[in-house]
Structure formats: C-alpha cells, structure tokens
Protein backbone atom coordinates (compact mmCIF):
# COMPACT_ATOMS: atom_id res chain seq x y z
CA UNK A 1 -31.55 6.93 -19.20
CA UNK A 2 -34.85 7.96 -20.25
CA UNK A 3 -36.20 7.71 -23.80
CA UNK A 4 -36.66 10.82 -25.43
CA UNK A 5 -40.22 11.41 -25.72
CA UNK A 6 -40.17 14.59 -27.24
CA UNK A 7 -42.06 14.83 -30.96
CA UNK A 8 -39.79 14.33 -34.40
CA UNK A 9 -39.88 17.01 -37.02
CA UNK A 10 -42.59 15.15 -38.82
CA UNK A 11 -45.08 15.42 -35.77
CA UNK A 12 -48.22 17.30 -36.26
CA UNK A 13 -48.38 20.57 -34.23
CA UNK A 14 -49.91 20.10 -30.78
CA UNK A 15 -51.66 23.24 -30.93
CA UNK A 16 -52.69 26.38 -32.66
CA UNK A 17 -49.88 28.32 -31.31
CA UNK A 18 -47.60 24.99 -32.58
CA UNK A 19 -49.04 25.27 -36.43
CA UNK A 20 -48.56 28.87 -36.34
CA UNK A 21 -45.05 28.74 -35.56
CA UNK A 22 -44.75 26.07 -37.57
CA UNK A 23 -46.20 27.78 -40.86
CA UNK A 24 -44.99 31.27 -40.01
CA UNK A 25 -41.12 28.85 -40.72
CA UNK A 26 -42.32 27.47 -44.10
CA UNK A 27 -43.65 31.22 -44.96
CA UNK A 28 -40.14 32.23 -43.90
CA UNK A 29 -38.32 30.38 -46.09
CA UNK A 30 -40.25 30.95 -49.14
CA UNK A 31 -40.14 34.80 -48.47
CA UNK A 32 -36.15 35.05 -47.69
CA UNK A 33 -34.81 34.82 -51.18
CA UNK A 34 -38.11 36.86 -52.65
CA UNK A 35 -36.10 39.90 -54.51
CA UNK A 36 -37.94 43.48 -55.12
CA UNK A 37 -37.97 43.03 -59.04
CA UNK A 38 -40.55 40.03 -57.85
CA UNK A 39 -42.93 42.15 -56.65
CA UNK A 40 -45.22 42.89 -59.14
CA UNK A 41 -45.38 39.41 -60.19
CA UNK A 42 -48.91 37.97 -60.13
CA UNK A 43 -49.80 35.81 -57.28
CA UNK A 44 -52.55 32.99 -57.46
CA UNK A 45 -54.93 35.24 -55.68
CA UNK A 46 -55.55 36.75 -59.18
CA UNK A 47 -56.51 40.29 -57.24
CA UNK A 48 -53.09 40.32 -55.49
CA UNK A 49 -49.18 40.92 -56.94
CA UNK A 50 -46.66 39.96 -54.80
CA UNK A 51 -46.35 43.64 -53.00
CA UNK A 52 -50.48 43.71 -53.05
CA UNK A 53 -50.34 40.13 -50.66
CA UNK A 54 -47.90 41.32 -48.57
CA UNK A 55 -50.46 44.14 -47.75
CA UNK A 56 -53.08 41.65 -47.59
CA UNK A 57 -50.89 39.32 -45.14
CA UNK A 58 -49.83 42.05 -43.05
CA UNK A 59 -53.43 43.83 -42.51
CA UNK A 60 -54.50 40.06 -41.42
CA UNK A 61 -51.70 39.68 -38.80
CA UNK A 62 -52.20 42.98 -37.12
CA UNK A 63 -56.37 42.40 -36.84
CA UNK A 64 -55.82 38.49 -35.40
CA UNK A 65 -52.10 39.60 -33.38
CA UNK A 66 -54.39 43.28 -32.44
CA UNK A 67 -57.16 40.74 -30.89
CA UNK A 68 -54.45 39.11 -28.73
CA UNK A 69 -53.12 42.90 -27.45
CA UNK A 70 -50.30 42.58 -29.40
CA UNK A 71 -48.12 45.84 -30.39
CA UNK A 72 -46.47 46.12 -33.44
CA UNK A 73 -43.82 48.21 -34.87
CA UNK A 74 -43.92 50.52 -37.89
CA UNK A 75 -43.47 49.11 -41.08
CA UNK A 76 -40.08 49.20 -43.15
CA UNK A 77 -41.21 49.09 -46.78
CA UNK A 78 -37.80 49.69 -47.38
CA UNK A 79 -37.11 46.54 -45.66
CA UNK A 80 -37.46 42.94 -47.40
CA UNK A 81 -40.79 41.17 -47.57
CA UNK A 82 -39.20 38.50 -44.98
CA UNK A 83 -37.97 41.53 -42.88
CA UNK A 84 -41.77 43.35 -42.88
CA UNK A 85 -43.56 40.34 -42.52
CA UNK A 86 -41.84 38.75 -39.38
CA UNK A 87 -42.02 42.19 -37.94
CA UNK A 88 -45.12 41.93 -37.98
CA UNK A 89 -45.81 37.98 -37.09
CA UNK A 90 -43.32 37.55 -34.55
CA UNK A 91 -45.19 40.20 -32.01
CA UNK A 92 -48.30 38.39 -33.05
CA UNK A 93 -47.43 35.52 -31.75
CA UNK A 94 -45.65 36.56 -28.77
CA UNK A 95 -49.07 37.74 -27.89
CA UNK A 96 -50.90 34.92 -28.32
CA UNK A 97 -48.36 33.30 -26.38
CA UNK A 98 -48.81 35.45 -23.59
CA UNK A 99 -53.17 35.69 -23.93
CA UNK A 100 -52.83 31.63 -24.52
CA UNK A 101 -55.75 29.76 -26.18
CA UNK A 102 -58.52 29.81 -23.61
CA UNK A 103 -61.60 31.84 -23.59
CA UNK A 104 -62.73 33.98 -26.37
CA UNK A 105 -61.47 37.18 -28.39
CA UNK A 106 -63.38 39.95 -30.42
CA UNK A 107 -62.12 39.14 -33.77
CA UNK A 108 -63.80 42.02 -36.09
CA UNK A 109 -67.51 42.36 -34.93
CA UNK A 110 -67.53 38.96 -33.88
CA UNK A 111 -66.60 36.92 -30.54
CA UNK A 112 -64.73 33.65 -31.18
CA UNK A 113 -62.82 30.76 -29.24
CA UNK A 114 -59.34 32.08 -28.40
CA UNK A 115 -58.11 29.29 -30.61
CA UNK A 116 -59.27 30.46 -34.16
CA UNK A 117 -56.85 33.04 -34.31
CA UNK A 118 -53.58 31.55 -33.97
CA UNK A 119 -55.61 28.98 -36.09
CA UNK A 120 -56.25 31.61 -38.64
CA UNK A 121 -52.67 32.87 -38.66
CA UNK A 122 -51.85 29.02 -39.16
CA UNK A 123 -53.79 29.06 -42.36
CA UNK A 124 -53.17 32.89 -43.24
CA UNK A 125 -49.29 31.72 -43.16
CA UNK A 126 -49.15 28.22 -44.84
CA UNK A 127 -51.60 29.36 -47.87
CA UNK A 128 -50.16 32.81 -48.63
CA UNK A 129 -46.41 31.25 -48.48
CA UNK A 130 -47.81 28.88 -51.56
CA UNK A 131 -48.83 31.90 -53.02
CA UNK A 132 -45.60 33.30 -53.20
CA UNK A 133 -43.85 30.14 -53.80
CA UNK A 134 -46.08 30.06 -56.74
CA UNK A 135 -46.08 33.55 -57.94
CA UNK A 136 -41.90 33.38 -57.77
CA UNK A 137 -41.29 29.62 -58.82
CA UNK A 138 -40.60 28.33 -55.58
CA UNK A 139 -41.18 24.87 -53.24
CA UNK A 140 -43.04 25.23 -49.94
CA UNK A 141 -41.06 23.12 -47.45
CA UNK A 142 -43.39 22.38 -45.08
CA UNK A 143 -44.49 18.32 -43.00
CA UNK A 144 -47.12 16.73 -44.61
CA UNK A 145 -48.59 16.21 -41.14
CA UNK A 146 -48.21 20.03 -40.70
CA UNK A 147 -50.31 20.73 -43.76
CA UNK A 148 -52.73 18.07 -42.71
CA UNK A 149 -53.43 19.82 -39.08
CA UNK A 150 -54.11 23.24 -41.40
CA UNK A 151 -56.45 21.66 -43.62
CA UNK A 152 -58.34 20.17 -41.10
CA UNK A 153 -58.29 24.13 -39.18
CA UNK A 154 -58.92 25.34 -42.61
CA UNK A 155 -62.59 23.13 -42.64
CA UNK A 156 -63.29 24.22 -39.12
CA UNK A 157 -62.55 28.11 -40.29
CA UNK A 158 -63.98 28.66 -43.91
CA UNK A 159 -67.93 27.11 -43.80
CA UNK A 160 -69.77 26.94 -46.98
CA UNK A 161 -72.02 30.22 -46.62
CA UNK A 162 -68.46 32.06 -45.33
CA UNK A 163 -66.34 31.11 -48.33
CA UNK A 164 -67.01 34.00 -50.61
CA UNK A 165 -66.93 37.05 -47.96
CA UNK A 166 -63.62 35.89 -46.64
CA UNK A 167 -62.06 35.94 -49.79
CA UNK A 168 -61.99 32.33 -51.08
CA UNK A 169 -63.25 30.49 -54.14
CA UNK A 170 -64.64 27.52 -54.30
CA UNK A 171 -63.01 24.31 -53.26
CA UNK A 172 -61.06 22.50 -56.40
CA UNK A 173 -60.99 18.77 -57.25
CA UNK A 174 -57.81 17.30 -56.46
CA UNK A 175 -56.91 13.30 -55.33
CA UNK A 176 -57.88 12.30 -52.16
CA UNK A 177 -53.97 11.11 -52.10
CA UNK A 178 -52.93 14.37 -53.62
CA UNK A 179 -50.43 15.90 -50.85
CA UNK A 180 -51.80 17.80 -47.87
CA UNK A 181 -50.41 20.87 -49.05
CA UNK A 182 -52.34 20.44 -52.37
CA UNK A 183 -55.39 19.46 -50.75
CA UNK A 184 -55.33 22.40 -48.36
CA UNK A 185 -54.53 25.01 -51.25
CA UNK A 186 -57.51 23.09 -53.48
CA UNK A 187 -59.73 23.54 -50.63
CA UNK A 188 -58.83 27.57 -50.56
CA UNK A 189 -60.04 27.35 -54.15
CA UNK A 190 -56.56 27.38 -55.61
CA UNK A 191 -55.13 24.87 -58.34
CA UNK A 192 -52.56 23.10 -56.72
C-alpha cells in the first residue's frame, strides 16, 4: 500500500482558491454563534459595527465573486450573519472554481492576474473574521501556516502608495515571532 501523500491539516493552502476556502472556514466559525444583540457592537475597523462589516464584507464578495461571473442570490437580512455571508461566498467561489486562476479579470477599473481575487477574498475572509472575533470576544481558529500564506498575499495585495485608498492603516509593530495571525492583522494596521 501506498503512503498517503495527501497534505495534513496544518499544510499551507496550495493555491488561492485553497486559502479562500480555507479562510472562508475560520470566518465561518467565528460568525456561527454571532447573535443579533451583537450587532451594533464596534468592530476594530473603528468606521464599522458588526451589521456595518457585514455590509462591507458582502459588497467585497459580490465585486471579486461578480469578476469571476458569479450569480448570487438575494440577501436574507432576516437571516444570520453566517447564513448571509456564505450565501454570498459560497457562489463566489464556485465561480472562481469554474473561471480557475489563469489569465486576467476586470476587477473595478482595473485588469489584474486571475489570482488576486480569490487572493483578495483570502484576505477579505481571514481579516474581517478577526474583526468579529474581536468585536464579540471570540478566538479565530485558523493554521498558522494558513495565516502565513495570507500575509504573504496580503504584501503582494496592499503596496505602500495603495494602503490608504483601500481602506487600511498603517502597518503596526508587532514581534517578528508574534503569531501569523497577529502579524497579518498588524500588517492591516490593526492591534493584534
């Protein structure tokens, strides 16, 4: 018999499309429990409650799913935050899946590698479920060696003289052995 080749748990994603599933399970599990009396908590993104990033969240996944042809269904507000994001992020992906990583997209008015936006949604995913894990005094559960393939997406994505139209601060200090989740969140401008 064969050894079993395929990659552990801990395994870095071997793609875009990989991370994306990969973060869009982490943002899952911080969102299931997330109650509606949570929603007008503040998040870290100090212009954003919880209800006001889940509008944020949801815009982004219909531009970078939109750019892949993907169609999505109304949204529920009467359904949970779990329930309105993946009905939005799981036809995303599909589409990606489908369009794959090759070539290039329109992604607003510009046109970019195919990869950056399951790349994006990678980042989009991992960083915003922080956020709410923050805002509601929750854990992120998410491989270290996932977080470390976003970060280094994250440094290909946001460039110096980017960083303020796209919505993020400054990078913060943090330990160069500070966790990859903290590192990735510091370099978004948040305080891990």
């Amino acid at each position: 018999m064969s050894p079993d080749l395929r990659p552990g748990p801990d395994a870095p994603p071997t793609d875009e499309l990989a991370g994306a599933e990969a973060t869009l399970g982490a943002l899952q599990h911080v969102l299931h429990p997330i109650s509606r009396d949570e929603l007008s908590k503040p998040t870290p993104c100090t212009e954003y409650d919880v209800a006001q990033l889940t509008d944020h969240l949801l815009n982004s996944i219909t531009i970078i799913g939109g750019a892949a042809g993907a169609q999505f269904p109304d949204r529920d507000a009467g359904d949970s935050l779990e329930g309105q994001v993946i009905s939005a992020a799981r036809p995303a992906l599909d589409a990606w899946h489908r369009r794959g990583l090759d070539g290039t997209v329109s992604l607003g008015p510009n046109e970019v590698p195919a990869r950056f936006g399951p790349g994006i949604l990678s980042l989009e995913f991992l960083v915003h479920a922080w956020d709410y894990a923050t805002a509601t005094g929750r854990h992120v559960d998410v491989a270290d060696s996932v977080a470390e393939y976003v970060l280094g997406l994250a440094k290909k994505v946001i460039t110096p003289q980017g960083r303020s139209t796209v919505g993020f601060a400054d990078p913060v200090d943090v330990a160069d052995d500070a966790p990859a989740l903290d590192r990735l969140v510091a370099f978004t401008g948040r305080r891990p």
